[in-house]
C-alpha atoms as a PDB file:
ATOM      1  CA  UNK A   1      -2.643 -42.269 -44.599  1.00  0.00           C
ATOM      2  CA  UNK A   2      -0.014 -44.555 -46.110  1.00  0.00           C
ATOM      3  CA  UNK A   3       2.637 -42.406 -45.036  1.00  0.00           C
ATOM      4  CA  UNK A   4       1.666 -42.555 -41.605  1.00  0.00           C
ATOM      5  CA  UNK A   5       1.042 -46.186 -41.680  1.00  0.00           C
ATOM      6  CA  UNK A   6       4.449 -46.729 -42.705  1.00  0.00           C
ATOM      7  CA  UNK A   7       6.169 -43.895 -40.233  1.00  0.00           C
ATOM      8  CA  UNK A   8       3.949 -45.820 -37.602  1.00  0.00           C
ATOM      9  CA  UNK A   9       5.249 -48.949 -38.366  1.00  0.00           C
ATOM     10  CA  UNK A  10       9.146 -48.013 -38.979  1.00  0.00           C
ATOM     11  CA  UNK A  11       8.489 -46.642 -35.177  1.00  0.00           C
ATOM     12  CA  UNK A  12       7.042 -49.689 -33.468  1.00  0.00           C
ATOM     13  CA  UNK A  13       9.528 -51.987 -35.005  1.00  0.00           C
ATOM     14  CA  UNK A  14      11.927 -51.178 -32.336  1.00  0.00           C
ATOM     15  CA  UNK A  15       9.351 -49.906 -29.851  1.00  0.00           C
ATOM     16  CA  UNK A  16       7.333 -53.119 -30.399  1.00  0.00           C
ATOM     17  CA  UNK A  17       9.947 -54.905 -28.282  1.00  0.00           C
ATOM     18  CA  UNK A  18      10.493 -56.439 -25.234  1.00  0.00           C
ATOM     19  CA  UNK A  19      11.427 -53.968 -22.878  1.00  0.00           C
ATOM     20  CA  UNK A  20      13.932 -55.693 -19.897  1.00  0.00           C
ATOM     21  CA  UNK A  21      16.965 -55.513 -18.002  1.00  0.00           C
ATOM     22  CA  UNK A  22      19.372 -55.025 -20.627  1.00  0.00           C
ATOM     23  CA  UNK A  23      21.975 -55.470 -18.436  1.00  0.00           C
ATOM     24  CA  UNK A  24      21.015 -59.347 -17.586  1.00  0.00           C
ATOM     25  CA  UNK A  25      19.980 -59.232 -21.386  1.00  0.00           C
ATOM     26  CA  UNK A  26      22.949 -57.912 -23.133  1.00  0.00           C
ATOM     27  CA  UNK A  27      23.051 -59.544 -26.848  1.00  0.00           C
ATOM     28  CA  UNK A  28      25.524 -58.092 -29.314  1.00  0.00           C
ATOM     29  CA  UNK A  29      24.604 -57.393 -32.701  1.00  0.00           C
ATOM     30  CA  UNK A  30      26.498 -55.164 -34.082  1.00  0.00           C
ATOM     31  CA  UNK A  31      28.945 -51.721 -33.650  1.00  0.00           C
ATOM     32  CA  UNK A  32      25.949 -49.588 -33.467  1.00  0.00           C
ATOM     33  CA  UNK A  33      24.450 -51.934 -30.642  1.00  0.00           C
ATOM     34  CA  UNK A  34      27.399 -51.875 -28.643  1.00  0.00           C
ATOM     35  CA  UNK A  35      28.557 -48.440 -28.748  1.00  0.00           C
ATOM     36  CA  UNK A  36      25.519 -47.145 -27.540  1.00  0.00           C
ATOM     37  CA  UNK A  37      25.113 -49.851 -24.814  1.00  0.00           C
ATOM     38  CA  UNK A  38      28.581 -49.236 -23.745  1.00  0.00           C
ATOM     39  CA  UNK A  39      27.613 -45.776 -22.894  1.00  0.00           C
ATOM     40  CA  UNK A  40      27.991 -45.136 -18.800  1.00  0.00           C
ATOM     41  CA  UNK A  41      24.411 -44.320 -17.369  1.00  0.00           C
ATOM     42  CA  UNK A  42      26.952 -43.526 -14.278  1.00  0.00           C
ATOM     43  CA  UNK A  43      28.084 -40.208 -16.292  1.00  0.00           C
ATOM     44  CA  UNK A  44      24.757 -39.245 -16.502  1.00  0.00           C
ATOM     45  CA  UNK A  45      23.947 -35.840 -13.845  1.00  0.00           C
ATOM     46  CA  UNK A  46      20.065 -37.188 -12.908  1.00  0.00           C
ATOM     47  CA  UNK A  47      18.046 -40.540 -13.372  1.00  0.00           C
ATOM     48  CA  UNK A  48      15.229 -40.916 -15.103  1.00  0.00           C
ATOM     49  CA  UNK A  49      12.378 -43.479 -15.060  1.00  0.00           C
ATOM     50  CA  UNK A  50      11.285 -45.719 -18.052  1.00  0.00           C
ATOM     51  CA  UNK A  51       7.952 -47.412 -18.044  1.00  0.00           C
ATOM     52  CA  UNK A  52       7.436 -50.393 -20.718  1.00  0.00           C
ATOM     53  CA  UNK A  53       6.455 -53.964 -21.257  1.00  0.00           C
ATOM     54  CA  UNK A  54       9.030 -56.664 -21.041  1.00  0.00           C
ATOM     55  CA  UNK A  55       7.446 -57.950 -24.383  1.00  0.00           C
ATOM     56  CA  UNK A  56       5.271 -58.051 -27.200  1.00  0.00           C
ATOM     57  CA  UNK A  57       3.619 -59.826 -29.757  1.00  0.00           C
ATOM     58  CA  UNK A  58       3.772 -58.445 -33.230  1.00  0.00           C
ATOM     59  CA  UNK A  59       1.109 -55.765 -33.905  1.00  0.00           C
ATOM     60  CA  UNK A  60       0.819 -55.203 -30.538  1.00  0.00           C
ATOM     61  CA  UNK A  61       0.528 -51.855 -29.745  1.00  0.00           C
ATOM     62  CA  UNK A  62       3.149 -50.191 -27.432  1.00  0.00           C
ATOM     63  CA  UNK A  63       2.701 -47.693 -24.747  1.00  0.00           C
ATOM     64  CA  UNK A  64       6.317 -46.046 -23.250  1.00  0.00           C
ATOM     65  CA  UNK A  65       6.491 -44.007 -20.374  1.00  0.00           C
ATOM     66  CA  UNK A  66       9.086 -41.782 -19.123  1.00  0.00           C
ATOM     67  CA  UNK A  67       9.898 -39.213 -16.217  1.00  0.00           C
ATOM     68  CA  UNK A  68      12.418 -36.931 -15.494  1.00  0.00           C
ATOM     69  CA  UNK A  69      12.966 -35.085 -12.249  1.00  0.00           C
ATOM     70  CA  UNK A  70      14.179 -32.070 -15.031  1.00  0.00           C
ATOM     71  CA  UNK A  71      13.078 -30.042 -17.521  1.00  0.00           C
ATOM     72  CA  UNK A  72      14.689 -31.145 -20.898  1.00  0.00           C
ATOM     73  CA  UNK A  73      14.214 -32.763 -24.235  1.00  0.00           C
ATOM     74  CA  UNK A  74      13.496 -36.448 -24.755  1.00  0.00           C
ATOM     75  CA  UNK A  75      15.380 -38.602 -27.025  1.00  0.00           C
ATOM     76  CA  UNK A  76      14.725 -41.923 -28.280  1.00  0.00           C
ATOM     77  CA  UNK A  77      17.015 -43.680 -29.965  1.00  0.00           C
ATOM     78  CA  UNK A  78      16.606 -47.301 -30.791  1.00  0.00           C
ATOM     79  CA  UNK A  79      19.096 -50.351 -32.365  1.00  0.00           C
ATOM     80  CA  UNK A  80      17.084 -52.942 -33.953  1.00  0.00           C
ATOM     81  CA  UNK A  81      18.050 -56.932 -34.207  1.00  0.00           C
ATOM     82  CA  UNK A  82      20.034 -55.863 -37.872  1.00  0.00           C
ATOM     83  CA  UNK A  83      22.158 -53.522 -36.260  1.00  0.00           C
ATOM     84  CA  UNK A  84      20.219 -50.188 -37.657  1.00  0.00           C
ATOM     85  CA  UNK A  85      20.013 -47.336 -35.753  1.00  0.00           C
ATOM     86  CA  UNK A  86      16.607 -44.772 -35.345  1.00  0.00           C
ATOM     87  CA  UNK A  87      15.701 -41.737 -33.717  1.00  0.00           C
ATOM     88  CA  UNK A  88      12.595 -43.344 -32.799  1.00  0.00           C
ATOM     89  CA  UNK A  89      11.506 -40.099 -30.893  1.00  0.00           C
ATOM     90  CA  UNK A  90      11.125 -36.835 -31.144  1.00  0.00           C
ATOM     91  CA  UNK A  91       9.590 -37.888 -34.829  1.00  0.00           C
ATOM     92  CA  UNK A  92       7.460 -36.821 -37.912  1.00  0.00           C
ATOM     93  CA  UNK A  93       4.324 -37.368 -35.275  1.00  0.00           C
ATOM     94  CA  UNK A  94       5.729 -35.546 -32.980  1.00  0.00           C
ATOM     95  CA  UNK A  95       8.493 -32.917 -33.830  1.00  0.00           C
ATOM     96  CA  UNK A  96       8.300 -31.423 -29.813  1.00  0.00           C
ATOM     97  CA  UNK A  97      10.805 -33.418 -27.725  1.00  0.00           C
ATOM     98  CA  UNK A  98      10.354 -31.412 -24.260  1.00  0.00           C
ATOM     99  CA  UNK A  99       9.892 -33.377 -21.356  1.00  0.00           C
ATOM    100  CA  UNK A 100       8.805 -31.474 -18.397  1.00  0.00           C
ATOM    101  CA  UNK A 101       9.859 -31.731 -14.785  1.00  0.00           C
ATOM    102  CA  UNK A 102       8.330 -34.454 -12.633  1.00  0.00           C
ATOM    103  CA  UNK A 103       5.877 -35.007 -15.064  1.00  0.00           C
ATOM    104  CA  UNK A 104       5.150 -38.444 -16.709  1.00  0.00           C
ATOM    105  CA  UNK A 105       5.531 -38.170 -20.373  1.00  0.00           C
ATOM    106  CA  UNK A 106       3.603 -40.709 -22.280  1.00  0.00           C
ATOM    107  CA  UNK A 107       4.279 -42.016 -26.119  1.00  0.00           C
ATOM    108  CA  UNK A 108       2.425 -41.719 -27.875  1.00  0.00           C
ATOM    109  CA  UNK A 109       0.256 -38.980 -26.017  1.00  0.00           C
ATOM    110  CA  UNK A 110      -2.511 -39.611 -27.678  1.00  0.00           C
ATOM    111  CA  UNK A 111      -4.705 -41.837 -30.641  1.00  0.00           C
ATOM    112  CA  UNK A 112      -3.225 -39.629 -33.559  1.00  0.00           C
ATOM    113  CA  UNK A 113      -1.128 -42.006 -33.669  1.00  0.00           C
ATOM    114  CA  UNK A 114       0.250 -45.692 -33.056  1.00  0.00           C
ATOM    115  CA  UNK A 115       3.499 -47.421 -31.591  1.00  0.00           C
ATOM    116  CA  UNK A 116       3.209 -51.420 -33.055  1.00  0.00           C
ATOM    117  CA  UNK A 117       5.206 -53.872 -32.779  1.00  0.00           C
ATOM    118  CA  UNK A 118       6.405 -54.983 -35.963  1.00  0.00           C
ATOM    119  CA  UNK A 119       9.510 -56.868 -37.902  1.00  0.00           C
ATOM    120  CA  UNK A 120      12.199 -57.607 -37.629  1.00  0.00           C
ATOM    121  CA  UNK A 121      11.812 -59.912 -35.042  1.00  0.00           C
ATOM    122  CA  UNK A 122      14.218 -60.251 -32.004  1.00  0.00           C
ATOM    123  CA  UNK A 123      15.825 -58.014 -29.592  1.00  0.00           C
ATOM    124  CA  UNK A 124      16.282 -54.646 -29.762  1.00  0.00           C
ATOM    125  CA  UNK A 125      18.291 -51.706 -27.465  1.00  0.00           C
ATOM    126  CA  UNK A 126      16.457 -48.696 -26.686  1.00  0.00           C
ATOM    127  CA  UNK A 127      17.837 -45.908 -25.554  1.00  0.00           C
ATOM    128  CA  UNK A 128      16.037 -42.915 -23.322  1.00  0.00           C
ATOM    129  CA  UNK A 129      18.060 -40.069 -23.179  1.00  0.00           C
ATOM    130  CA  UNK A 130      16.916 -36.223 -21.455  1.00  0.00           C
ATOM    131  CA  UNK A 131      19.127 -33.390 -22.521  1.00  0.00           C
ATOM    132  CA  UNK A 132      18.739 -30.102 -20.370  1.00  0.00           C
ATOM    133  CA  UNK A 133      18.582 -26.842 -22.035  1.00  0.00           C
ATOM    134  CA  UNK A 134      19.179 -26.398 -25.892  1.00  0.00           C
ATOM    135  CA  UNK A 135      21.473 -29.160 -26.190  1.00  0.00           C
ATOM    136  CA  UNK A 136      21.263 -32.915 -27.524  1.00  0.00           C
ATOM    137  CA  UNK A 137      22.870 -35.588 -28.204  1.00  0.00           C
ATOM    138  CA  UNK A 138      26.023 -34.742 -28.392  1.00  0.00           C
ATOM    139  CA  UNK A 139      27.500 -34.354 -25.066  1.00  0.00           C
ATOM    140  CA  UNK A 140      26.420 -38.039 -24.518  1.00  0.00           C
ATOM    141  CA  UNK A 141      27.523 -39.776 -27.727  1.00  0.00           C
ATOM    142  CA  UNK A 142      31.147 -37.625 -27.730  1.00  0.00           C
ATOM    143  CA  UNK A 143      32.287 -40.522 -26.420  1.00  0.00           C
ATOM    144  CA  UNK A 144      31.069 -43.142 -28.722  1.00  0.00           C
ATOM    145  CA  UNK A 145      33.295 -44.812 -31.087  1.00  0.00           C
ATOM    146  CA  UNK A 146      30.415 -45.748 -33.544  1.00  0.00           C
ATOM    147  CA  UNK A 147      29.749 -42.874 -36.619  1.00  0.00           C
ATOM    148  CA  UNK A 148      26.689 -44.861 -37.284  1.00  0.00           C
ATOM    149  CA  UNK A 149      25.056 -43.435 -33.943  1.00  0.00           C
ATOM    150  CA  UNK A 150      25.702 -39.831 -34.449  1.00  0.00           C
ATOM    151  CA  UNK A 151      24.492 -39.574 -37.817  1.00  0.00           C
ATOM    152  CA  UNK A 152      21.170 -41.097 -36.916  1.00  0.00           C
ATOM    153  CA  UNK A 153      20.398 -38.475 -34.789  1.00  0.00           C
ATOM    154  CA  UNK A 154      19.946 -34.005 -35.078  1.00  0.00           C
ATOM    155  CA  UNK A 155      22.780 -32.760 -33.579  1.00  0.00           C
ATOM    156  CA  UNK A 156      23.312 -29.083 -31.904  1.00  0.00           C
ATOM    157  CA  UNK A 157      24.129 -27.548 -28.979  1.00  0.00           C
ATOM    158  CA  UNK A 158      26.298 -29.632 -26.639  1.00  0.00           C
ATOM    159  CA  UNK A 159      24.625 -29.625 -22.712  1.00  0.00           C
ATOM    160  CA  UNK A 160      26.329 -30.737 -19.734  1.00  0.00           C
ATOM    161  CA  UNK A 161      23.418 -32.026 -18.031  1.00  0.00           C
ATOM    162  CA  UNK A 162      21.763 -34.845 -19.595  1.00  0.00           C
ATOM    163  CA  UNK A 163      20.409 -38.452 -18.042  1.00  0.00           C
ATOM    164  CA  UNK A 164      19.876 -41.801 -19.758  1.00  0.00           C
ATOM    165  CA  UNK A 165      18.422 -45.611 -19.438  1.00  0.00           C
ATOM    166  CA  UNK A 166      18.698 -48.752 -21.561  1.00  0.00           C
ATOM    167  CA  UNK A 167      16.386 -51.332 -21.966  1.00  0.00           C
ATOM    168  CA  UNK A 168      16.890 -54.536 -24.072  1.00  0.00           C
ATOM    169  CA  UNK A 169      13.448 -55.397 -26.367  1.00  0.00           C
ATOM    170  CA  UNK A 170      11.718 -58.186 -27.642  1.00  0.00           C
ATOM    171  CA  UNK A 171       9.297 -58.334 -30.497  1.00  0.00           C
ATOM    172  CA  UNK A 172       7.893 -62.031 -30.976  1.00  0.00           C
ATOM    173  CA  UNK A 173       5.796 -64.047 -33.404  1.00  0.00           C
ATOM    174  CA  UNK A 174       1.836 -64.626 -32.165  1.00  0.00           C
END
C-alpha cells in the first residue's frame, strides 16, 4: 500500500498541475523543459484533444482526459518545476497505453487508483503524445536536442504517424 501511495504521489506531482495554454504560459526551467516544448505540434499527422483543469490545489485529485481520432498508444510525459522529466503514463498502474479511436480515454479509469496533486510546487509541462501502430516515442523526440527526454521514456519501434499537445501546469498551496 506504501508503494502505491508513493507511485500515486510521484504521478500527481506533475499531473496535480495547472493545466493551461502553455503557449501564453511558456516558463523556462530547464533543457528538459524546453526541448520538449520546442517540439512542433505542426509535425504532428492528427490532433488530439486534452481535457484538464487549469489548476489545482495540493492533494487535489486530478482527472485527465484525452481523445484521439486514431487508434494508438498514449504517452504521457511530464517536466516538473526542477527540470525532471517522467513518463507519467503508461505506468506501474497501468502498463496498457492503447488509446482507441474516437473514444475518450480517461486517467485514471477508475478508483484503483489516484492522480494528486502534490510537491513541488509551481508549473509544470505536460506532454500528450499518441503513437500509431507499434511505435513510440521516438519518431517524435528524434528531433530533440535534450538526452534527458529520451532516456525517461521506453523506446522501440519508430512510427510515422503520431499526434501531440502541451499544456503548462500549476500545482498551488491551499
Amino acid at each position: 500500500m506504501k508503494l502505491l501511495k508513493n507511485i500515486v504521489i510521484g504521478l500527481l506531482v506533475v499531473v496535480g498541475l495547472t493545466a493551461c495554454n502553455e503557449k501564453d504560459n511558456y516558463v523556462k526551467v530547464g533543457p528538459n523543459w524546453d526541448a520538449l516544448y520546442k517540439l512542433d505540434e505542426k509535425k504532428s499527422s492528427f490532433d488530439i484533444h486534452i481535457k484538464l483543469k487549469k489548476s489545482y490545489l495540493l492533494g487535489d485529485e486530478m482527472t485527465l482526459s484525452v481523445t484521439s481520432p486514431k487508434e494508438g498508444k498514449l504517452w504521457v510525459v511530464y517536466v516538473d518545476p526542477n527540470d525532471k522529466v517522467s513518463l507519467m503514463y503508461p505506468n506501474p498502474m497501468v502498463t496498457d497505453n492503447t488509446i482507441k479511436a474516437s473514444n475518450k480515454l480517461t486517467i485514471p479509469a477508475d478508483n484503483s487508483w489516484a492522480v494528486e496533486a502534490v510537491e513541488p510546487l509551481g508549473h509544470s509541462l505536460i506532454a500528450f503524445i499518441v503513437t500509431t501502430g507499434d511505435g513510440d516515442l521516438m519518431d517524435v523526440f528524434k528531433s530533440s536536442e535534450s538526452k534527458g527526454i529520451s532516456k525517461a521514456i521506453r523506446l522501440v519501434e519508430a512510427t510515422p504517424a503520431w499526434s501531440m499537445e502541451k499544456h503548462v501546469v500549476e500545482v498551488k498551496k491551499k
